[in-house]
Structures are given as C-alpha cells and as structure tokens.
PDB file of N, CA and C in Angstrom:
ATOM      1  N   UNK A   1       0.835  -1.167   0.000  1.00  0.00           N
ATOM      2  CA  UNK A   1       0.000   0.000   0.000  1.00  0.00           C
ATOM      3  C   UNK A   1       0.879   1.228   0.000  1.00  0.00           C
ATOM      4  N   UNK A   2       0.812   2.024  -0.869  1.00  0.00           N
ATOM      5  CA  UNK A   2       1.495   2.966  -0.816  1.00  0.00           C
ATOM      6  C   UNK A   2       0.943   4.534  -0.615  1.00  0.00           C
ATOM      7  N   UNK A   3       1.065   5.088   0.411  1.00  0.00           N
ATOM      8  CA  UNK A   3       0.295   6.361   1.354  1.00  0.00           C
ATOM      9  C   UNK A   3       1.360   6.872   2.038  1.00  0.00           C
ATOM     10  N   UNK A   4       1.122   8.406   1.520  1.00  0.00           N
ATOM     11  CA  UNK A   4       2.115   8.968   1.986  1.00  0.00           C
ATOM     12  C   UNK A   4       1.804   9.008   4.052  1.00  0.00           C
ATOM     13  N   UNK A   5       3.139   9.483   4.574  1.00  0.00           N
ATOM     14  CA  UNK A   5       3.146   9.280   5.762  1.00  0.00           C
ATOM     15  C   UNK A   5       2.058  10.186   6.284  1.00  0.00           C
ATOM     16  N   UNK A   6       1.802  11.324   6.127  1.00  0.00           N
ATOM     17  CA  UNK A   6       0.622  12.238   6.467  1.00  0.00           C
ATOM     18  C   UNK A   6      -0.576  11.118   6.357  1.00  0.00           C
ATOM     19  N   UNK A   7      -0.944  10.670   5.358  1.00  0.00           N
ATOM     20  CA  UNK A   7      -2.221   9.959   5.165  1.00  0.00           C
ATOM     21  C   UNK A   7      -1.983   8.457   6.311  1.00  0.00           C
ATOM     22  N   UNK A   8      -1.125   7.983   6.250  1.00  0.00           N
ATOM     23  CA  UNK A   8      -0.745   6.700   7.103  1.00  0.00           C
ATOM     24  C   UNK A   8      -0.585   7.130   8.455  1.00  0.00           C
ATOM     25  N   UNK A   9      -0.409   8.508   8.905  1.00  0.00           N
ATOM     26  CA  UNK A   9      -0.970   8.889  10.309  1.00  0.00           C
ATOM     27  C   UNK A   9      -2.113   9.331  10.491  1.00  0.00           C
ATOM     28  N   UNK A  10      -3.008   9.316   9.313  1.00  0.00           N
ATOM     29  CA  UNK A  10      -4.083   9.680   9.859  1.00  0.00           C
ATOM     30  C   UNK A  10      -5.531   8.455  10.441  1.00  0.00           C
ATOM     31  N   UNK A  11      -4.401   7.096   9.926  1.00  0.00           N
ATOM     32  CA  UNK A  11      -4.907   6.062  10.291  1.00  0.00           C
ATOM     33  C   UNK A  11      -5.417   5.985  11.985  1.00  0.00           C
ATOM     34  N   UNK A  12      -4.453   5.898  12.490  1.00  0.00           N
ATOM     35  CA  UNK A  12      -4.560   5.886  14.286  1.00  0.00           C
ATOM     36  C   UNK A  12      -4.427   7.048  14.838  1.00  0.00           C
ATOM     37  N   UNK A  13      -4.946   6.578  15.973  1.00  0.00           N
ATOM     38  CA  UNK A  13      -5.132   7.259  17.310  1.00  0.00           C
ATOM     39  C   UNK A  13      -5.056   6.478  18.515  1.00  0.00           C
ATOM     40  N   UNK A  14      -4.837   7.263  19.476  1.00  0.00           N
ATOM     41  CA  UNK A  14      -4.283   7.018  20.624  1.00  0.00           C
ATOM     42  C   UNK A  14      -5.767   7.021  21.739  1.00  0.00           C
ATOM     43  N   UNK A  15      -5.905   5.889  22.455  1.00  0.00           N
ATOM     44  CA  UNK A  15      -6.718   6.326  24.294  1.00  0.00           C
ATOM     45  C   UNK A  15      -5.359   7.179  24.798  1.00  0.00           C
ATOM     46  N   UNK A  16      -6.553   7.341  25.584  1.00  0.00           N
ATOM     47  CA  UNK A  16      -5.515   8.371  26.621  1.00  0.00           C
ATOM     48  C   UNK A  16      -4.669   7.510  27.660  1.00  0.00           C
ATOM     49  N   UNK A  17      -4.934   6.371  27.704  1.00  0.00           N
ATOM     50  CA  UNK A  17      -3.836   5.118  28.179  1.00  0.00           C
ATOM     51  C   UNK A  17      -2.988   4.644  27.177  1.00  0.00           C
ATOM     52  N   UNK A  18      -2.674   5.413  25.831  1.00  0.00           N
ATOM     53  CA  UNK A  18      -1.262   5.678  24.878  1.00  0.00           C
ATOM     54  C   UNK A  18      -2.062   4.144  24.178  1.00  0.00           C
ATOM     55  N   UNK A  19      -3.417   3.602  24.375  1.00  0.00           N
ATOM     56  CA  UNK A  19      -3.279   2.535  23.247  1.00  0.00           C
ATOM     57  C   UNK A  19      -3.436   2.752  21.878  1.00  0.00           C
ATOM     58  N   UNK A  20      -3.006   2.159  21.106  1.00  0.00           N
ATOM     59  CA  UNK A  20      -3.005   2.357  19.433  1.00  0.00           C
ATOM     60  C   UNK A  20      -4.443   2.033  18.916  1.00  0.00           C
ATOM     61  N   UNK A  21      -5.454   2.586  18.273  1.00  0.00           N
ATOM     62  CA  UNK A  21      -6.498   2.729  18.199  1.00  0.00           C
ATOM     63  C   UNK A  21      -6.631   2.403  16.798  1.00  0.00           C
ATOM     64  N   UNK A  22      -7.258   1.820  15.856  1.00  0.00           N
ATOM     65  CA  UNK A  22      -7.415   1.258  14.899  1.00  0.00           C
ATOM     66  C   UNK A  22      -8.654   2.247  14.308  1.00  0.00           C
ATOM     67  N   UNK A  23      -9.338   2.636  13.605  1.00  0.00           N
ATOM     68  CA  UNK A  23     -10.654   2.906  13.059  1.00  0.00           C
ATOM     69  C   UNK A  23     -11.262   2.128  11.996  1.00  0.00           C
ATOM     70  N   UNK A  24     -12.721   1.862  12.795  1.00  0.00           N
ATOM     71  CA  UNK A  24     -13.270   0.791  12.064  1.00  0.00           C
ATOM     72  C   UNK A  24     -13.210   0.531  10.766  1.00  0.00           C
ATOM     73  N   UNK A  25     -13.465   1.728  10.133  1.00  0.00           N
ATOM     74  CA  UNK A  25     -13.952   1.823   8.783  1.00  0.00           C
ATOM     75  C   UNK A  25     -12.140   1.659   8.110  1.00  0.00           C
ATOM     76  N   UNK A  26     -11.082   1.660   8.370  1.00  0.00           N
ATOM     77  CA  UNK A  26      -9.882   1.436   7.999  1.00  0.00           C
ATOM     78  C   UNK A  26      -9.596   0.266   8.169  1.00  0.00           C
ATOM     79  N   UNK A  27     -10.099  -0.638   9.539  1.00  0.00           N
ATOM     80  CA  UNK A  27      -9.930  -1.937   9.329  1.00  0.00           C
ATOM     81  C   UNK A  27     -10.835  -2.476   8.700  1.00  0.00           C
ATOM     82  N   UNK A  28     -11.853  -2.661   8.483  1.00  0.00           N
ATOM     83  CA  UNK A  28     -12.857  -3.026   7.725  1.00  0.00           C
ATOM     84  C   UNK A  28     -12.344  -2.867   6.497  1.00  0.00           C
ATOM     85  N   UNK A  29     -12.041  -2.172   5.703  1.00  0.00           N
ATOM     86  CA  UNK A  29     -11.180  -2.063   4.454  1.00  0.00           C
ATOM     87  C   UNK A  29      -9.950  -2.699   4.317  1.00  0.00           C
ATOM     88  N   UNK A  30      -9.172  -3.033   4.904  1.00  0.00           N
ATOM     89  CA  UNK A  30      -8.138  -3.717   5.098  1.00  0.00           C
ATOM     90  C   UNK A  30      -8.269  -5.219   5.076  1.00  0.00           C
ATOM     91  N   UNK A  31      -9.310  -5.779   5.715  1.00  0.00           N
ATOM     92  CA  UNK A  31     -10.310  -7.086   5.127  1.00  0.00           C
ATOM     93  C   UNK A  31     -11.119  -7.312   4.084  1.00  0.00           C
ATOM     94  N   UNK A  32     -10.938  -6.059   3.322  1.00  0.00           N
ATOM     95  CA  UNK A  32     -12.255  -6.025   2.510  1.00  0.00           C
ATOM     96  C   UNK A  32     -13.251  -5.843   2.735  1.00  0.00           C
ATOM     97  N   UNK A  33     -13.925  -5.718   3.435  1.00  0.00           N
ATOM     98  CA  UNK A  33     -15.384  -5.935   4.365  1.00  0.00           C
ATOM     99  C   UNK A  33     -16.049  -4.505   4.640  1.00  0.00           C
ATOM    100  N   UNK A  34     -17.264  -4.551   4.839  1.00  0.00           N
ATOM    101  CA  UNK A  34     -17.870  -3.180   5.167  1.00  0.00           C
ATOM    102  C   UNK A  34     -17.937  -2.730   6.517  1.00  0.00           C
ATOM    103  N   UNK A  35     -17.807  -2.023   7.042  1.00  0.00           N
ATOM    104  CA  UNK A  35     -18.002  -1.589   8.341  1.00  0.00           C
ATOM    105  C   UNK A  35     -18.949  -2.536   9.433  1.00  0.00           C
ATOM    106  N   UNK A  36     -20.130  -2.244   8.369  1.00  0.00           N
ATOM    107  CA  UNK A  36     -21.087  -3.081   9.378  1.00  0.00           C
ATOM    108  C   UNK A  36     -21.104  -4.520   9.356  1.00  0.00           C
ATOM    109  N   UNK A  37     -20.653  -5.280   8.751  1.00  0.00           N
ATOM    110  CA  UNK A  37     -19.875  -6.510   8.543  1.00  0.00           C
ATOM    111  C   UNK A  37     -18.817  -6.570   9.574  1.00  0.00           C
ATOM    112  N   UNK A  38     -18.048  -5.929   9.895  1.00  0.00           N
ATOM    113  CA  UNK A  38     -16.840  -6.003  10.640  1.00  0.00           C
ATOM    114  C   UNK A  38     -16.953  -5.702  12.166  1.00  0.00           C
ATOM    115  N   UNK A  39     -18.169  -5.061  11.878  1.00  0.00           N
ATOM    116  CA  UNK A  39     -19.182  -4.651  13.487  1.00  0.00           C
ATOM    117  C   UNK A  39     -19.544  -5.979  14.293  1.00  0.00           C
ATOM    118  N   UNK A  40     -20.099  -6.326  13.156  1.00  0.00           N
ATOM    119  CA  UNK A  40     -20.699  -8.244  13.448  1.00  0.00           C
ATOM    120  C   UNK A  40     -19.875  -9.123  13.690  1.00  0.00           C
ATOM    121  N   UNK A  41     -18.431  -9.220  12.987  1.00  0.00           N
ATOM    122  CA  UNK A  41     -17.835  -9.953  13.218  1.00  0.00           C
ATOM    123  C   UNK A  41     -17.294  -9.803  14.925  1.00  0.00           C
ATOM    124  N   UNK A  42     -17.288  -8.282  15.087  1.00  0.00           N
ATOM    125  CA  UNK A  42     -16.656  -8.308  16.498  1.00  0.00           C
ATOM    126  C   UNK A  42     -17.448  -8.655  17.654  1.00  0.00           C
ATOM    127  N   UNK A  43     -19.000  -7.895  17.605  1.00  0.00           N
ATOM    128  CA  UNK A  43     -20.156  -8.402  18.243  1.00  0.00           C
ATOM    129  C   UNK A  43     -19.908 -10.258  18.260  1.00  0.00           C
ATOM    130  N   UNK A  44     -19.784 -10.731  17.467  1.00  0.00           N
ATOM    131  CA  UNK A  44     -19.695 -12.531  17.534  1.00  0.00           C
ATOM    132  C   UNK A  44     -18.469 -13.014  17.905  1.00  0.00           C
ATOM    133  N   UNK A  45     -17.269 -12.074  18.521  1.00  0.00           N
ATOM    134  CA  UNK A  45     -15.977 -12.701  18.845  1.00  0.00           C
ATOM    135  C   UNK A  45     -15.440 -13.376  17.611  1.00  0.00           C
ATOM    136  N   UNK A  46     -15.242 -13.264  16.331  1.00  0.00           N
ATOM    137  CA  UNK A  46     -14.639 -13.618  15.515  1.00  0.00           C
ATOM    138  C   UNK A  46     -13.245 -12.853  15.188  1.00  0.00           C
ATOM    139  N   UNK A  47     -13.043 -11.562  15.775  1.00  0.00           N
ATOM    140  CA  UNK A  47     -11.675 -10.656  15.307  1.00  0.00           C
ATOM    141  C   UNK A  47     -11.413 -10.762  16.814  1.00  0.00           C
ATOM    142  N   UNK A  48     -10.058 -11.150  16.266  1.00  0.00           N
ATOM    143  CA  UNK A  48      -8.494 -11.270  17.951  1.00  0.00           C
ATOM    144  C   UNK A  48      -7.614 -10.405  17.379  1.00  0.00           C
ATOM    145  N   UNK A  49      -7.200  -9.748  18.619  1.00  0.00           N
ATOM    146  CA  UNK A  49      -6.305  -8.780  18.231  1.00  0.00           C
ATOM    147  C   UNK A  49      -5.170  -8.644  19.620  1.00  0.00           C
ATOM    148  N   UNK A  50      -3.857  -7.806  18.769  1.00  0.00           N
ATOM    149  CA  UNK A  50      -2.647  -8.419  19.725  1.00  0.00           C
ATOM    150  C   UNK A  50      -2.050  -7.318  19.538  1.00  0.00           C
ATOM    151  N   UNK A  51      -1.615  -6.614  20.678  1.00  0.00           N
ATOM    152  CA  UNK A  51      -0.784  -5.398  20.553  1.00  0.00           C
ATOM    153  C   UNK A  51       0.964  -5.825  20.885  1.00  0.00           C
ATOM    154  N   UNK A  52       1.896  -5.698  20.432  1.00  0.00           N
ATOM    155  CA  UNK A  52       2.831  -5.889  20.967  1.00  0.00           C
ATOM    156  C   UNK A  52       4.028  -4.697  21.200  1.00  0.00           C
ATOM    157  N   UNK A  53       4.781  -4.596  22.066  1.00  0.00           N
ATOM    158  CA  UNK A  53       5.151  -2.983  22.119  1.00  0.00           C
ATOM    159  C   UNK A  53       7.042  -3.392  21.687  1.00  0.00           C
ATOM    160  N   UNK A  54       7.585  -2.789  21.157  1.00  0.00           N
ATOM    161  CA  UNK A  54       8.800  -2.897  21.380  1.00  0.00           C
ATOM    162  C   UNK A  54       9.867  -2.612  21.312  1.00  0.00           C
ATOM    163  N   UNK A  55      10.739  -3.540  22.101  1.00  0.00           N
ATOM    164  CA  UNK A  55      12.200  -3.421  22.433  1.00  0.00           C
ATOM    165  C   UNK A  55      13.353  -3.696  21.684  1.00  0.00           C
ATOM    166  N   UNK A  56      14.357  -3.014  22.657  1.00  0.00           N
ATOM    167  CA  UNK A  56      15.772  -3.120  21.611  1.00  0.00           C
ATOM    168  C   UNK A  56      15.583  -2.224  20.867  1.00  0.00           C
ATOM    169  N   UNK A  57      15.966  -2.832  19.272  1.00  0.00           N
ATOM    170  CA  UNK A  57      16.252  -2.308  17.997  1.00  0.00           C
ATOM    171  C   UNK A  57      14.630  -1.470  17.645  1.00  0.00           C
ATOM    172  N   UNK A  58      13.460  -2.301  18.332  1.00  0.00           N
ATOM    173  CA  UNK A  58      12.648  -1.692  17.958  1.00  0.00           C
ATOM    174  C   UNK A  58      11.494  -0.977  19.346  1.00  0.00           C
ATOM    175  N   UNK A  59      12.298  -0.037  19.689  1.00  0.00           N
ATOM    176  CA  UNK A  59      11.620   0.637  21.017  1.00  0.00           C
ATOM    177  C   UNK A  59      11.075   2.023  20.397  1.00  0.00           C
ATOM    178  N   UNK A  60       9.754   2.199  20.867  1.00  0.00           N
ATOM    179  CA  UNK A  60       9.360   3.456  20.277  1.00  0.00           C
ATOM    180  C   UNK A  60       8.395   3.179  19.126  1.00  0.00           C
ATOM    181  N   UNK A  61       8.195   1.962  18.611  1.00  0.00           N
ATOM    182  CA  UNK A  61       7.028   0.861  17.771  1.00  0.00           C
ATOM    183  C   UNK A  61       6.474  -0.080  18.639  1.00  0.00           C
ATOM    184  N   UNK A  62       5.126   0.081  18.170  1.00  0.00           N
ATOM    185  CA  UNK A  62       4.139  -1.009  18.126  1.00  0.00           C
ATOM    186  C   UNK A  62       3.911  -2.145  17.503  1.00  0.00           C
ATOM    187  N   UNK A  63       3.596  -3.093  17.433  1.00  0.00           N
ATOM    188  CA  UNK A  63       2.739  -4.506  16.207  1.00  0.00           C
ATOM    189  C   UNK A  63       1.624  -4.536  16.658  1.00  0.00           C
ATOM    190  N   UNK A  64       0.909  -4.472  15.756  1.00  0.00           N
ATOM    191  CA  UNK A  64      -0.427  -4.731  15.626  1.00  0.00           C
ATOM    192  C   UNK A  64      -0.958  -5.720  14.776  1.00  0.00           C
ATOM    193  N   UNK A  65      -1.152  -7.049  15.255  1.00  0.00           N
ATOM    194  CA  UNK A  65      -2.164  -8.255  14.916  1.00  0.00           C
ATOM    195  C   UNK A  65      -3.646  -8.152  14.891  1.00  0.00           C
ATOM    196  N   UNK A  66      -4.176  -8.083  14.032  1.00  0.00           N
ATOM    197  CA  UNK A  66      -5.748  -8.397  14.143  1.00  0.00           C
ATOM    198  C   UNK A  66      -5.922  -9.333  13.303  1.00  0.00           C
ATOM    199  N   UNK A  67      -6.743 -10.941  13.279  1.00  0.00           N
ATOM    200  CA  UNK A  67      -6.859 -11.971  12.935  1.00  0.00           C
ATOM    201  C   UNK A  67      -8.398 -11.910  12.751  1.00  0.00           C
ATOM    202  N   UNK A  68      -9.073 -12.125  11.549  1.00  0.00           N
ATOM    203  CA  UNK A  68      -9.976 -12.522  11.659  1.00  0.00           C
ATOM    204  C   UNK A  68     -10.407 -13.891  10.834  1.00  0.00           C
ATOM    205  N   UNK A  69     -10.849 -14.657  11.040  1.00  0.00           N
ATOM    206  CA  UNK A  69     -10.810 -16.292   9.753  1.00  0.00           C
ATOM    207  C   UNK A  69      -9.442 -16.697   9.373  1.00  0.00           C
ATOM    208  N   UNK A  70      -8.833 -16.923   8.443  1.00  0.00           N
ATOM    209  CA  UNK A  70      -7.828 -16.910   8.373  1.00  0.00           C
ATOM    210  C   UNK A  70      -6.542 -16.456   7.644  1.00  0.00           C
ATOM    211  N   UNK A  71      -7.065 -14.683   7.584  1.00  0.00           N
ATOM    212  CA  UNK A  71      -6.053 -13.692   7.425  1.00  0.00           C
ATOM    213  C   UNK A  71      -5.731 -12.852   8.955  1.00  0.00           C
ATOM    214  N   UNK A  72      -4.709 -12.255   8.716  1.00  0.00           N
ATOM    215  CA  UNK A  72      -4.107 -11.705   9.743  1.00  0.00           C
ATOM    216  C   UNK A  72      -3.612 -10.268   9.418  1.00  0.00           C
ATOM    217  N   UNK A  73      -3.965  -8.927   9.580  1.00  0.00           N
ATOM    218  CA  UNK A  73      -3.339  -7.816   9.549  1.00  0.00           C
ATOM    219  C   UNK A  73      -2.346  -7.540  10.203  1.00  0.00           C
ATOM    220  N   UNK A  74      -1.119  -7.362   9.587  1.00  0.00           N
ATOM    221  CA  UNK A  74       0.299  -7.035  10.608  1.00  0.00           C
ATOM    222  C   UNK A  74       0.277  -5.389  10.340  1.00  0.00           C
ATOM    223  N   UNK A  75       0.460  -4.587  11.789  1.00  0.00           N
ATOM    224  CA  UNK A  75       1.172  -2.909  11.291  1.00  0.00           C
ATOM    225  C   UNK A  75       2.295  -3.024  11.899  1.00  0.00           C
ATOM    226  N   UNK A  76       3.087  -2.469  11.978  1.00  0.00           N
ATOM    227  CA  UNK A  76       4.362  -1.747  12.779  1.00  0.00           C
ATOM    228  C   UNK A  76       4.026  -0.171  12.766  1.00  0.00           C
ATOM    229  N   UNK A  77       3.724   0.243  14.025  1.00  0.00           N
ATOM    230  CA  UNK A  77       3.651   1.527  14.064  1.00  0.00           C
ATOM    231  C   UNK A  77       4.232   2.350  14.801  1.00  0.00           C
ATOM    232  N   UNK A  78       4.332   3.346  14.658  1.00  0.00           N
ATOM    233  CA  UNK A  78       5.545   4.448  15.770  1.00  0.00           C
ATOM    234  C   UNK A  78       4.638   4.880  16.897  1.00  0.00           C
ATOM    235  N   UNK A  79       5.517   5.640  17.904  1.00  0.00           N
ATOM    236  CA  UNK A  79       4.981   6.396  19.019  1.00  0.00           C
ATOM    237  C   UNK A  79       3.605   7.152  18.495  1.00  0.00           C
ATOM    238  N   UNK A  80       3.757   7.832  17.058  1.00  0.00           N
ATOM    239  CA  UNK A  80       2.914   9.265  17.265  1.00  0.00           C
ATOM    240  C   UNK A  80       1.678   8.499  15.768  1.00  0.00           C
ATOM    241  N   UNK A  81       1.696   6.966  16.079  1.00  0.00           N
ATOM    242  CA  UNK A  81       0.610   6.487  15.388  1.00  0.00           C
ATOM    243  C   UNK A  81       0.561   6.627  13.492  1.00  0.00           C
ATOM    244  N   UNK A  82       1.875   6.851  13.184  1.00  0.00           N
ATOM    245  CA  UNK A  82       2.620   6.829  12.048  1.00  0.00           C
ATOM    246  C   UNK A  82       2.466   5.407  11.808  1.00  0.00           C
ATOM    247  N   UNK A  83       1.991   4.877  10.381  1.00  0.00           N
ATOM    248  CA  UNK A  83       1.606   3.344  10.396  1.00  0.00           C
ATOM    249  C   UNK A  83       3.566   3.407   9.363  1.00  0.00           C
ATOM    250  N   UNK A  84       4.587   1.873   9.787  1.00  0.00           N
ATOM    251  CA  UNK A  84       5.899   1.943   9.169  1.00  0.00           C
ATOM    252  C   UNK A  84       5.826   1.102   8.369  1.00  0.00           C
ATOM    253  N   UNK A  85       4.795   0.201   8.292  1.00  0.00           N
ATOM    254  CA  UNK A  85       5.156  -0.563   7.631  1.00  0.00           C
ATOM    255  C   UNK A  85       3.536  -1.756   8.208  1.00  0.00           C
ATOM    256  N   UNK A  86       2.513  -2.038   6.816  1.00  0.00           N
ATOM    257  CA  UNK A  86       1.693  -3.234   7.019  1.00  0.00           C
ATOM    258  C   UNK A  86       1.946  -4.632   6.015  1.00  0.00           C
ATOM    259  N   UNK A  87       1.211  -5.480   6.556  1.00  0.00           N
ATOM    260  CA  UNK A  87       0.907  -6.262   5.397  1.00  0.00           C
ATOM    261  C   UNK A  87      -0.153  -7.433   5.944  1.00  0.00           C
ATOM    262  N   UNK A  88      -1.015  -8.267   5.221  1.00  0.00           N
ATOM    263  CA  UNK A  88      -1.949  -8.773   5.149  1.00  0.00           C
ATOM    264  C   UNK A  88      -1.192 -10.625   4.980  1.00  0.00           C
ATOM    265  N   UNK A  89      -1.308 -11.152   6.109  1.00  0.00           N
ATOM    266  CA  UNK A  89      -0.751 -12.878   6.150  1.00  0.00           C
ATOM    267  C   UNK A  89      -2.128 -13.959   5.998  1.00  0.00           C
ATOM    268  N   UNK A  90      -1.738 -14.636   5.246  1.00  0.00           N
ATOM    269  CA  UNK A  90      -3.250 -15.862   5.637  1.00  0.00           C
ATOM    270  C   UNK A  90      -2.134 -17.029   6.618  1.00  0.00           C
ATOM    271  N   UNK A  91      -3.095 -17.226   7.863  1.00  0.00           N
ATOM    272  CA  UNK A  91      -2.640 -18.447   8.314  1.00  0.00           C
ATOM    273  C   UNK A  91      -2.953 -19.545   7.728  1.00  0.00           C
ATOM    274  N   UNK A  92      -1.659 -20.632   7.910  1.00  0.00           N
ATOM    275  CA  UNK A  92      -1.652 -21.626   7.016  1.00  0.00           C
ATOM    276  C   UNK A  92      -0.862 -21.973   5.883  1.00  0.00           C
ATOM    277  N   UNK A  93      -0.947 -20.552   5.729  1.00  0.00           N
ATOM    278  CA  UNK A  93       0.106 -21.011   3.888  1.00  0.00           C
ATOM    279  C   UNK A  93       1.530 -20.284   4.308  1.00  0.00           C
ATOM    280  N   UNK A  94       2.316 -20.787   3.493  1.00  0.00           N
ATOM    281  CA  UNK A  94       3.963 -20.729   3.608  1.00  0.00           C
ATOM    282  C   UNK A  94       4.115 -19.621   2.780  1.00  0.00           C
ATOM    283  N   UNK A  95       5.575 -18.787   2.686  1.00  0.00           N
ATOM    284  CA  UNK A  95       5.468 -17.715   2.479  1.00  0.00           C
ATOM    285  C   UNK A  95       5.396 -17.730   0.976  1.00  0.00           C
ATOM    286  N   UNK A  96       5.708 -19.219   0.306  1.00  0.00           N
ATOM    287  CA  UNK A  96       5.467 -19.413  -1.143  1.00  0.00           C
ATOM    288  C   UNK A  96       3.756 -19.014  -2.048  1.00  0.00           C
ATOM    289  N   UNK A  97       2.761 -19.022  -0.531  1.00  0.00           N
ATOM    290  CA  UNK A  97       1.688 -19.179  -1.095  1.00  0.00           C
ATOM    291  C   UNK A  97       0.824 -20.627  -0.778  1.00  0.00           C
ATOM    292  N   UNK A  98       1.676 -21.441  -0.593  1.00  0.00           N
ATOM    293  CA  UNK A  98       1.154 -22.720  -0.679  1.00  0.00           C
ATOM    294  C   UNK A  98       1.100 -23.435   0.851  1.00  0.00           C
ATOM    295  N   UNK A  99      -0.380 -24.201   0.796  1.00  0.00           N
ATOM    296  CA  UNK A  99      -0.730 -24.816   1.985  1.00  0.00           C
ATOM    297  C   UNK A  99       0.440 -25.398   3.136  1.00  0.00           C
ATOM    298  N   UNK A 100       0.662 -24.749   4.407  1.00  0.00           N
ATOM    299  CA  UNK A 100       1.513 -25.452   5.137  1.00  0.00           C
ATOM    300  C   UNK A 100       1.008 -26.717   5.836  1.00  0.00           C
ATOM    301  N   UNK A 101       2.030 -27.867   5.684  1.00  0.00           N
ATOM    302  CA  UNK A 101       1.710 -28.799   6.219  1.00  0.00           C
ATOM    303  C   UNK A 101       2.082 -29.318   7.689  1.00  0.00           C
ATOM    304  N   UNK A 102       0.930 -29.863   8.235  1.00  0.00           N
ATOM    305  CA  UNK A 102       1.191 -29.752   9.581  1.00  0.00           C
ATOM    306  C   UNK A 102       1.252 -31.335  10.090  1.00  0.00           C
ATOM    307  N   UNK A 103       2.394 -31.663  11.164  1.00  0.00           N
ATOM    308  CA  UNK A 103       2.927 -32.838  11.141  1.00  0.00           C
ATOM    309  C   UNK A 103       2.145 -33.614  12.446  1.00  0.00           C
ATOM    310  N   UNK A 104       1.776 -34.494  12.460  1.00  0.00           N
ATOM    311  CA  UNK A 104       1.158 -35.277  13.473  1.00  0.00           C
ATOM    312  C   UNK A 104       1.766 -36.132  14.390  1.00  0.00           C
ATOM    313  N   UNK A 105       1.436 -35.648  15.654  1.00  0.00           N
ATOM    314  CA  UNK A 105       3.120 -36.672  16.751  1.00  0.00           C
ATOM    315  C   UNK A 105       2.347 -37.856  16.914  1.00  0.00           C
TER     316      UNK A 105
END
C-alpha cells in the first residue's frame, strides 16, 4: 500500500492510556469488508487482536495483529501512530503461497 506518511498517520489514534487505536472503517477495508460486517464480526468474537510494544532495535514501535478467519493484519507503528510498515498474512500457507503442512506426533 502505498500512502504517503501524512495519510498513514491519519490512520490511528491514541486512548488516553497511549493505546493504538485502529478505526473501524480502515480496518474493515483492510479485510475487505464493510463496516457493518466487521461490526458483526466483532459483536460474535470472531476478530483477535494483539498489541505488541517494542524493544531493543525496535523501542518506540508497536505490532499490531488483528486476525480474523484466516487472514491476519500485521502494522508496525511508531509512538505518534505513524503506520511503518503493514501487510496482510493468511494463516496456514507458507510464504510461497502454498498450503503449510502440519505434522502429526
């Protein structure tokens, strides 16, 4: 996706407890999906979501996981809600594209 950084901060926002705030209608697009579709999905516990903050090399960024079925939205985002970098994973498949296989003990 290519958006300049002005437009890619205008993605998030912050609670006033510094969490990274998503807007519906941006994630909902990011699935494809309509707002009110994405309303439902959350009303039914179908979207998990995972904040991770971090360290080291990367202090001063966020990750942001939201999973719904079986795609996954990745962000990396800065302190001031600057999105650095997304991309869209399906669980399951290898980074070729193709079904990962899972081994049975």
């Amino acid at each position: 996706m290519n958006e300049s950084s002005a437009d890619k901060g205008s993605l998030f926002g912050t609670e006033t407890d510094g969490s990274p705030v998503v807007d519906a209608i941006v994630l909902a697009e990011r699935f494809g999906l309509t707002p009110d579709l994405l309303m439902d999905h959350l009303r039914r516990g179908f979207v998990r979501s995972r904040v991770e903050i971090g360290a080291g090399d990367d202090v001063g960024t966020r990750r942001l996981s939201v999973r719904i079925g079986n795609r996954v939205w990745i962000a990396v985002v800065s302190e001031d809600g600057c999105v650095l970098s997304e991309e869209m994973r399906f669980s399951g498949m290898t980074p070729e594209g193709t079904r990962a296989r899972h081994r049975r003990r």
